[in-house]
N, C-alpha and C. Protein backbone atom coordinates (compact mmCIF):
# COMPACT_ATOMS: atom_id res chain seq x y z
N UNK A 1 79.82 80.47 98.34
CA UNK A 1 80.62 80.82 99.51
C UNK A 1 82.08 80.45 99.33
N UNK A 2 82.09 79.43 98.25
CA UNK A 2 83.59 79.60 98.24
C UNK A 2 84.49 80.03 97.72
N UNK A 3 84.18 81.14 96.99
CA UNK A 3 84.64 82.10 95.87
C UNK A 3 84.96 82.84 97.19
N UNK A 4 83.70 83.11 97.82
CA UNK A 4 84.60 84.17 99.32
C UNK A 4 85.78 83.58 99.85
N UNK A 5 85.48 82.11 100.09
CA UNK A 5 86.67 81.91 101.47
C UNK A 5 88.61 82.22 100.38
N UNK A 6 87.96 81.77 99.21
CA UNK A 6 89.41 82.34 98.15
C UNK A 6 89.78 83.75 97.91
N UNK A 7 88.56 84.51 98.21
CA UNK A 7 88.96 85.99 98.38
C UNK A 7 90.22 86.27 99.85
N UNK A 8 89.16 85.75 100.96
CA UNK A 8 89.85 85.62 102.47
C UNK A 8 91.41 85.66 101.84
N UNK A 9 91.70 84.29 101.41
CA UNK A 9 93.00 84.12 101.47
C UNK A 9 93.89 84.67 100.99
N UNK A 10 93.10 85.13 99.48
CA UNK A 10 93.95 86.24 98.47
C UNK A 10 94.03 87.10 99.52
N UNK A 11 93.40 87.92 100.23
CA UNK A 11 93.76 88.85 100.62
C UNK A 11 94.47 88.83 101.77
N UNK A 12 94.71 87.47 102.53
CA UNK A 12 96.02 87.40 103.55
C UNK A 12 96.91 87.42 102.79
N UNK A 13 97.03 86.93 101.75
CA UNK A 13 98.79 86.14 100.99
C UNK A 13 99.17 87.66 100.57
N UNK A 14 98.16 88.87 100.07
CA UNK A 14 98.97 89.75 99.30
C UNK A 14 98.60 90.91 100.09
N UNK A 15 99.72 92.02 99.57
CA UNK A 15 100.11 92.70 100.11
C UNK A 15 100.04 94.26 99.27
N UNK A 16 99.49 93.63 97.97
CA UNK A 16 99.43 94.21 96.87
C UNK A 16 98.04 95.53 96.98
N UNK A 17 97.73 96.31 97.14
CA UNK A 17 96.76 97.38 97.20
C UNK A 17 96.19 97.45 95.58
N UNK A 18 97.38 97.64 95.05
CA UNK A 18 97.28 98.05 93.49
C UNK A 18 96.56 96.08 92.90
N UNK A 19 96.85 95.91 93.37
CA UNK A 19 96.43 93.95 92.84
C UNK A 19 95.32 94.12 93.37
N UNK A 20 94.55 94.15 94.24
CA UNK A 20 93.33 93.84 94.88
C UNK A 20 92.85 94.85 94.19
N UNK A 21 93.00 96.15 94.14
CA UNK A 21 92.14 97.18 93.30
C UNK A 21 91.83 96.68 91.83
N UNK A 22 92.75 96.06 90.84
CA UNK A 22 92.73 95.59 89.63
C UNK A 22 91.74 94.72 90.03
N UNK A 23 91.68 93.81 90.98
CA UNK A 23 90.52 92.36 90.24
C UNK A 23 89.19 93.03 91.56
N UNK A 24 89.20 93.99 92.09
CA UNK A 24 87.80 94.82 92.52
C UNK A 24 87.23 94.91 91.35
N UNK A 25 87.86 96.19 90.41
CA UNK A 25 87.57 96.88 89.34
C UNK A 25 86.88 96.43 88.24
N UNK A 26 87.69 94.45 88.10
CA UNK A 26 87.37 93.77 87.23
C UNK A 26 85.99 92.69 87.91
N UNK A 27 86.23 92.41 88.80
CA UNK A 27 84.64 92.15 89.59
C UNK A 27 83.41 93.07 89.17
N UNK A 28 84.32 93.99 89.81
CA UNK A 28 82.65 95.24 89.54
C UNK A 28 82.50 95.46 88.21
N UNK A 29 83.22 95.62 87.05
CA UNK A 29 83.21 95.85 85.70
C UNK A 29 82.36 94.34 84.85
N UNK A 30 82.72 92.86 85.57
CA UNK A 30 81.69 91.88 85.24
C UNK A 30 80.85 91.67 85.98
N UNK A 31 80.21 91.85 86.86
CA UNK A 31 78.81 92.07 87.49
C UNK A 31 77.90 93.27 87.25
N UNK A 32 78.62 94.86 86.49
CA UNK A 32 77.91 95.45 85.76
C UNK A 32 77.18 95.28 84.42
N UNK A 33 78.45 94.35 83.76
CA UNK A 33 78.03 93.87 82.40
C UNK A 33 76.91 92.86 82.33
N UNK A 34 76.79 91.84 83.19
CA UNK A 34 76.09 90.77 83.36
C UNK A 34 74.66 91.22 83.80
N UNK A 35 74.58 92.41 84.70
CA UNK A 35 73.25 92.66 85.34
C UNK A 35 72.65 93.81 84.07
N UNK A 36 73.22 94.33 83.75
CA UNK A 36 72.93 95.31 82.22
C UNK A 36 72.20 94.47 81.89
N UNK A 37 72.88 93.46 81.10
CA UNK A 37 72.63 92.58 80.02
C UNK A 37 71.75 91.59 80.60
N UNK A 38 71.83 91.43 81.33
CA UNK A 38 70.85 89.92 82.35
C UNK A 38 70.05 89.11 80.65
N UNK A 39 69.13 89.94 80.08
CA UNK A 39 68.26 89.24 79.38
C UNK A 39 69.46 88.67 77.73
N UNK A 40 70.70 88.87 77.98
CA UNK A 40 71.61 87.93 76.93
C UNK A 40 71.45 86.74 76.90
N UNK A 41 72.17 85.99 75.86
CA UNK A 41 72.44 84.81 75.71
C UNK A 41 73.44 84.40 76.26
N UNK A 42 74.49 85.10 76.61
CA UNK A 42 75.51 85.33 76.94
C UNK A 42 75.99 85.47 78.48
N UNK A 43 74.78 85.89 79.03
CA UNK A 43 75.09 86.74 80.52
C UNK A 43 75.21 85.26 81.69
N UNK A 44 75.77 85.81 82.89
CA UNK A 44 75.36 84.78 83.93
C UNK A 44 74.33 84.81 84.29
N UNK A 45 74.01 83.64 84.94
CA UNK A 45 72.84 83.68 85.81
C UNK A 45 72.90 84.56 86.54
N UNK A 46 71.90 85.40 87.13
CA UNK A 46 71.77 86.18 88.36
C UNK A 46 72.43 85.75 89.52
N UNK A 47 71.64 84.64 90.16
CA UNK A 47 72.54 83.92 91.36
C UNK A 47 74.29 83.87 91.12
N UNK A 48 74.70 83.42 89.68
CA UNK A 48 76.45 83.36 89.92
C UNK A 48 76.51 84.79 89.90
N UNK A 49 75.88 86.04 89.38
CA UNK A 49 76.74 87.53 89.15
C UNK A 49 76.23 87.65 90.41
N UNK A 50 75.01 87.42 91.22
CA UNK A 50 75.76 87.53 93.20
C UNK A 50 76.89 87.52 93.42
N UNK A 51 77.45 86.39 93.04
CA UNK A 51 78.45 85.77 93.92
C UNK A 51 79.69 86.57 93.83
N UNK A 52 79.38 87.31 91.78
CA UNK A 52 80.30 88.25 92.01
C UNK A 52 80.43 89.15 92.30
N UNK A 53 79.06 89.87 92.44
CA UNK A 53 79.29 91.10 93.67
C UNK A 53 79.86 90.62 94.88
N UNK A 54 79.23 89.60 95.91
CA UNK A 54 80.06 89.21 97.00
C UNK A 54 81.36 89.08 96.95
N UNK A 55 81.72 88.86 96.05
CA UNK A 55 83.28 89.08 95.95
C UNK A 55 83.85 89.82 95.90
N UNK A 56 82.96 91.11 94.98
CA UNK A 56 83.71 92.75 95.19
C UNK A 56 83.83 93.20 95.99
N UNK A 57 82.67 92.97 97.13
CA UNK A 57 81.95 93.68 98.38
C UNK A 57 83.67 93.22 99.19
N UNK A 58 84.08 92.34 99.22
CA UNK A 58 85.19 91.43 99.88
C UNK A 58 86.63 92.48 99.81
N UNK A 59 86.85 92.33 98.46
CA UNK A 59 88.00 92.83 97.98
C UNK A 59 88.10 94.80 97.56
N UNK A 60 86.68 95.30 98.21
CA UNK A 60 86.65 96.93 98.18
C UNK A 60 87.77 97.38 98.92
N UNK A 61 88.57 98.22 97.92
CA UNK A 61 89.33 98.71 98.98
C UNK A 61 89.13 99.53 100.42
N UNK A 62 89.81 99.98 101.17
CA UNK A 62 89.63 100.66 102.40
C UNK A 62 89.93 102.17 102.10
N UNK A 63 90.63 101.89 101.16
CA UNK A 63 90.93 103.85 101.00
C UNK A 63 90.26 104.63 100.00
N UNK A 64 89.53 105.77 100.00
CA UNK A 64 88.67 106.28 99.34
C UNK A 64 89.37 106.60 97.66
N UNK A 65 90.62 107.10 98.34
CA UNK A 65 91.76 107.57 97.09
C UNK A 65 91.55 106.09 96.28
N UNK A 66 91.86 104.73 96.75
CA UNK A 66 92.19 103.92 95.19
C UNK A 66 90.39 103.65 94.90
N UNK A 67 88.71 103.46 95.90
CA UNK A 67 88.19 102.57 94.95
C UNK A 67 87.54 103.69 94.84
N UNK A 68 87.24 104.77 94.46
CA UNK A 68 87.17 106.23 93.61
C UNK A 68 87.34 106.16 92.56
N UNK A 69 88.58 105.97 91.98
CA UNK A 69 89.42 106.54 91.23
C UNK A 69 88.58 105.91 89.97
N UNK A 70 87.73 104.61 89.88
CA UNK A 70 87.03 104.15 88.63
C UNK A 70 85.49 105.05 88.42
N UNK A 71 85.45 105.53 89.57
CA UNK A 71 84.14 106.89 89.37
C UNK A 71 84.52 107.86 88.22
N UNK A 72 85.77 107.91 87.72
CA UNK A 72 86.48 109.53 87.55
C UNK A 72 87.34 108.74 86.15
N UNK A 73 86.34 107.58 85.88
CA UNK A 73 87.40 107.35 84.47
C UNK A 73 87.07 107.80 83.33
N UNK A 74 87.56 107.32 82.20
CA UNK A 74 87.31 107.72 80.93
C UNK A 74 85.94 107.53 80.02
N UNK A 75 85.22 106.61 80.56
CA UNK A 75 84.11 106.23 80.03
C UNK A 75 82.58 105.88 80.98
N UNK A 76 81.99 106.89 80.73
CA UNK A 76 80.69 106.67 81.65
C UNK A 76 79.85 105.49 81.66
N UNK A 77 79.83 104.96 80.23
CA UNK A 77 78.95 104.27 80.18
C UNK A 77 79.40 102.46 81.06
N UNK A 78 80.39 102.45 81.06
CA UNK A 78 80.89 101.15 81.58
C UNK A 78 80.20 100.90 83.25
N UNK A 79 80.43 102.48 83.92
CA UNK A 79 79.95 102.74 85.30
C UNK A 79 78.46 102.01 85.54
N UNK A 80 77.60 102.11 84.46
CA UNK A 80 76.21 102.14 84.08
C UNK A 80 75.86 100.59 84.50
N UNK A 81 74.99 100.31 85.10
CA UNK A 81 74.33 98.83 85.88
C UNK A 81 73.09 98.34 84.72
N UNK A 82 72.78 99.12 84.76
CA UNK A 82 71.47 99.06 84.21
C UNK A 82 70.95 99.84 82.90
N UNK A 83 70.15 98.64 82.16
CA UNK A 83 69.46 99.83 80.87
C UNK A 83 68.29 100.50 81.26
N UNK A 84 67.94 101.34 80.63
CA UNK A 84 67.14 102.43 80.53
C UNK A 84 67.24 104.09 80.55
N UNK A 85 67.02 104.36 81.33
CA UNK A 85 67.53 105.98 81.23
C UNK A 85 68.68 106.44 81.58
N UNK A 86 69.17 106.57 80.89
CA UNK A 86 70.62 107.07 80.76
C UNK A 86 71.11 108.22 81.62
N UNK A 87 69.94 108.85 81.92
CA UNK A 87 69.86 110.58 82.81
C UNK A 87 70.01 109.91 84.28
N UNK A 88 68.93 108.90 84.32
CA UNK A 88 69.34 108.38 85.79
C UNK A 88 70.54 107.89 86.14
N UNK A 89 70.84 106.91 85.23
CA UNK A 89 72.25 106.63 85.71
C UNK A 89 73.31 107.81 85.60
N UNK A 90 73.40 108.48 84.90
CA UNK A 90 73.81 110.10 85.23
C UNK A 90 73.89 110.65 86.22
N UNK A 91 72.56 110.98 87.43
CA UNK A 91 72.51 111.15 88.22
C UNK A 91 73.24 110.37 89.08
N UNK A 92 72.86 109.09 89.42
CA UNK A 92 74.07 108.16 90.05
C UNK A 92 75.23 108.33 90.50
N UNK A 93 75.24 108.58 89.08
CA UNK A 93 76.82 108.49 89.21
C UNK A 93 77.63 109.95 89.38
N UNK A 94 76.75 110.66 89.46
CA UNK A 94 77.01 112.32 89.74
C UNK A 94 77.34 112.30 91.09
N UNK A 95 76.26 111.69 91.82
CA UNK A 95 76.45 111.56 93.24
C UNK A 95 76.87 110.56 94.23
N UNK A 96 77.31 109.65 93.45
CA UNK A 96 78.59 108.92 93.83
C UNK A 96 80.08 109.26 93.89
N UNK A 97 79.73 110.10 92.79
CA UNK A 97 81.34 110.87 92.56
C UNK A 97 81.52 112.43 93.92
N UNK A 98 80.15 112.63 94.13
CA UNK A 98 80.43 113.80 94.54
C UNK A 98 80.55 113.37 96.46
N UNK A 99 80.12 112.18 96.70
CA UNK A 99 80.22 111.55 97.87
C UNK A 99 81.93 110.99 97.66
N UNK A 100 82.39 110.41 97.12
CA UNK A 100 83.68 110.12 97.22
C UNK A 100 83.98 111.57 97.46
N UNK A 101 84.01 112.35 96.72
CA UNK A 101 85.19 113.77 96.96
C UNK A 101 84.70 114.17 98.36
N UNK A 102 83.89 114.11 98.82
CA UNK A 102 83.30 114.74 100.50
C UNK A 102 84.49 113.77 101.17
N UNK A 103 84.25 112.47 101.16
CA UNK A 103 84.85 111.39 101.84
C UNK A 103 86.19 111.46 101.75
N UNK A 104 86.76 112.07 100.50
CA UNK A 104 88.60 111.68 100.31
C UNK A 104 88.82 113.32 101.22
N UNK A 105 87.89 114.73 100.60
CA UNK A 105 88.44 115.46 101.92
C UNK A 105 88.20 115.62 103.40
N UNK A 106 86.58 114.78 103.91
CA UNK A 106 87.03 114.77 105.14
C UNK A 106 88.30 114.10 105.76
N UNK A 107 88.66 112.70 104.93
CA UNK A 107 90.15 112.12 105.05
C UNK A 107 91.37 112.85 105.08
N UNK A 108 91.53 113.47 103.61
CA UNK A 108 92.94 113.71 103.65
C UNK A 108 93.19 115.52 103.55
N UNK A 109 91.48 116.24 103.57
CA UNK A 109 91.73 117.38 103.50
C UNK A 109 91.82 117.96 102.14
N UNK A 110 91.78 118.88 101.64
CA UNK A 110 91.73 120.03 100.11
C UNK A 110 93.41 119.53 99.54
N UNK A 111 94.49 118.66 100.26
CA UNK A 111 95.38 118.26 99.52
C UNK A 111 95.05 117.08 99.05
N UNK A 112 94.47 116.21 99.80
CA UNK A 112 94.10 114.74 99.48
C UNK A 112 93.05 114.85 98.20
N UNK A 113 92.53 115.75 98.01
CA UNK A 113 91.74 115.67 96.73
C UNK A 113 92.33 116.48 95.34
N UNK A 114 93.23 117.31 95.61
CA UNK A 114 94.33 117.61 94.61
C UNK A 114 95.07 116.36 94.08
N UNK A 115 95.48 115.79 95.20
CA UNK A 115 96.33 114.73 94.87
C UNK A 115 95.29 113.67 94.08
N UNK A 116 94.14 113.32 94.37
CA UNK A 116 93.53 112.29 94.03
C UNK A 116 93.20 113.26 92.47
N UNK A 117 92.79 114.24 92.48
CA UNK A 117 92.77 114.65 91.39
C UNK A 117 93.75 114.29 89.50
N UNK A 118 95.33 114.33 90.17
CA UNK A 118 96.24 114.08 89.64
C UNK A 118 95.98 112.70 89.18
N UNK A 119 95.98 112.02 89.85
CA UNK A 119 95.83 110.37 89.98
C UNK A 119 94.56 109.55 89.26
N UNK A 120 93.76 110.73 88.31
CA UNK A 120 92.61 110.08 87.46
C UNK A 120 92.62 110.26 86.44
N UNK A 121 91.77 109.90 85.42
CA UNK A 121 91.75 110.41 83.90
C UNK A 121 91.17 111.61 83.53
N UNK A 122 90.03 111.89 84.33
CA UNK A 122 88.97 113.08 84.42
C UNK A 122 88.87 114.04 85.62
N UNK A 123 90.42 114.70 86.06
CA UNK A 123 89.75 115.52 86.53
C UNK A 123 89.26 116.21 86.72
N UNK A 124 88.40 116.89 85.45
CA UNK A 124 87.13 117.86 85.81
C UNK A 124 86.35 117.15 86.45
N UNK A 125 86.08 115.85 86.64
CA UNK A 125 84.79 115.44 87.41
C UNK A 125 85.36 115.61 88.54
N UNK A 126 86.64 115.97 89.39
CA UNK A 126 86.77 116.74 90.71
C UNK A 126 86.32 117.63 91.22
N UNK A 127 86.44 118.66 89.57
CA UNK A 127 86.23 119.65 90.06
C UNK A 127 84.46 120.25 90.26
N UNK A 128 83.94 119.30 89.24
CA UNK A 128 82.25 119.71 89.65
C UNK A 128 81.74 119.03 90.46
N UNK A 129 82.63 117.84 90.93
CA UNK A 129 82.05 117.54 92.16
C UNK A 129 82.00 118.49 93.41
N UNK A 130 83.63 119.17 93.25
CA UNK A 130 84.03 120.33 94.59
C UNK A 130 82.84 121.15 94.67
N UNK A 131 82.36 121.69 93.17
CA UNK A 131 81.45 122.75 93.22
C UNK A 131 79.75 122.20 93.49
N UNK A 132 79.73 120.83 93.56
CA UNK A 132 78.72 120.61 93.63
C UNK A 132 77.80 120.28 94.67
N UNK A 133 79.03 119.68 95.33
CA UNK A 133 79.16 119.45 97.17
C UNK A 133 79.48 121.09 97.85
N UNK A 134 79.92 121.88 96.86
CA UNK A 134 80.14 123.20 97.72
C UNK A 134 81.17 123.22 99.39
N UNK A 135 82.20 122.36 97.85
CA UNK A 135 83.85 122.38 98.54
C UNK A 135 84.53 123.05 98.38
N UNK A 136 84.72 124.33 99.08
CA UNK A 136 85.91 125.37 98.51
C UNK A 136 87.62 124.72 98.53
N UNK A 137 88.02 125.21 97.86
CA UNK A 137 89.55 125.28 97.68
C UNK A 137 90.01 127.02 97.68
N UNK A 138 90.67 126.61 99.51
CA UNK A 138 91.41 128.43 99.14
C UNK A 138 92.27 128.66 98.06
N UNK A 139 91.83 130.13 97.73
CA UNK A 139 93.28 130.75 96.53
C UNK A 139 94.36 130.29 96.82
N UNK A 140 94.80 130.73 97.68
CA UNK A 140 95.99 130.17 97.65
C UNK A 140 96.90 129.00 97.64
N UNK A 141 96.23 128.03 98.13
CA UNK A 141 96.60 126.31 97.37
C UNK A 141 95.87 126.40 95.77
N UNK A 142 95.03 126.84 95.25
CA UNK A 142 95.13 127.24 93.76
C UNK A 142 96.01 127.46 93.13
N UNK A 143 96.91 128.90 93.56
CA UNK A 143 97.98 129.40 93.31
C UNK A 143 99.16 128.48 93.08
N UNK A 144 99.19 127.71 94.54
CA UNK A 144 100.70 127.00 94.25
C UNK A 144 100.21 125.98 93.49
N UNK A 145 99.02 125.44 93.81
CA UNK A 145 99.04 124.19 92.53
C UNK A 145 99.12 124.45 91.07
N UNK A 146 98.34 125.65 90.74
CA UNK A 146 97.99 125.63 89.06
C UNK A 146 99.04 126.65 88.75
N UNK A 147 99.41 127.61 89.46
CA UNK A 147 100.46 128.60 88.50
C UNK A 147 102.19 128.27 88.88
């Protein structure tokens, strides 16, 4: 619990969006590795990689646009929690991605997901999410965006 009450405070003192997203990212990126791996020599205990999910859970951002944006990165396998089938976690993460894009356009609308588009490493995974959720984008914001 007291890894939380130091979250609390980090997150009065700063002001930083882009700072709290970095040590989310890096929370969730070592509590994936640790629960993967659980049976290492190496790994935490279960009970401490709680603590570091509770800490992510703390420091998630509020806006769909920044804690998205690690759905839509460069490397799938990092996303991945768990060993075993690789197809499942596939799936997962298909439809995690395709729930963020519902969520950033009921928010910000067919611009808010252009824009979030810009703002990742992969955006084709925008775009099969659009098609997968069966999100149109009129021609004509096509037009002005791509030509």
């Amino acid at each position: 619990m007291m890894q939380l009450n130091y979250c609390m405070i980090f997150l009065k003192k700063t002001d930083s969006a882009e700072l709290k997203l970095a040590v989310w990212e890096k929370c969730l990126e070592v509590y994936n590795k640790n629960k993967r791996f659980s049976g290492a020599y190496w790994a935490m205990q279960p009970e401490q990689n709680e603590k570091i999910k509770d800490v992510s859970t703390v420091l998630k951002p509020e806006d769909p646009m920044l804690y998205s944006k690690r759905l839509f990165a460069q490397n799938n396998y990092f996303l991945f929690d768990e060993n075993g089938n690789w197809r499942d976690q596939e799936e997962r993460l298909t439809k995690e991605r395709g729930q963020s894009i519902c969520e950033i356009y009921a928010i910000n609308g067919i611009d808010g997901v252009l824009e979030f588009s810009l703002s990742i490493e992969r955006p084709e995974f925008v775009g099969s999410s659009l098609v997968a959720e069966d999100l149109e984008i009129p021609l004509d914001i096509l037009k002005k965006t791509y030509c």
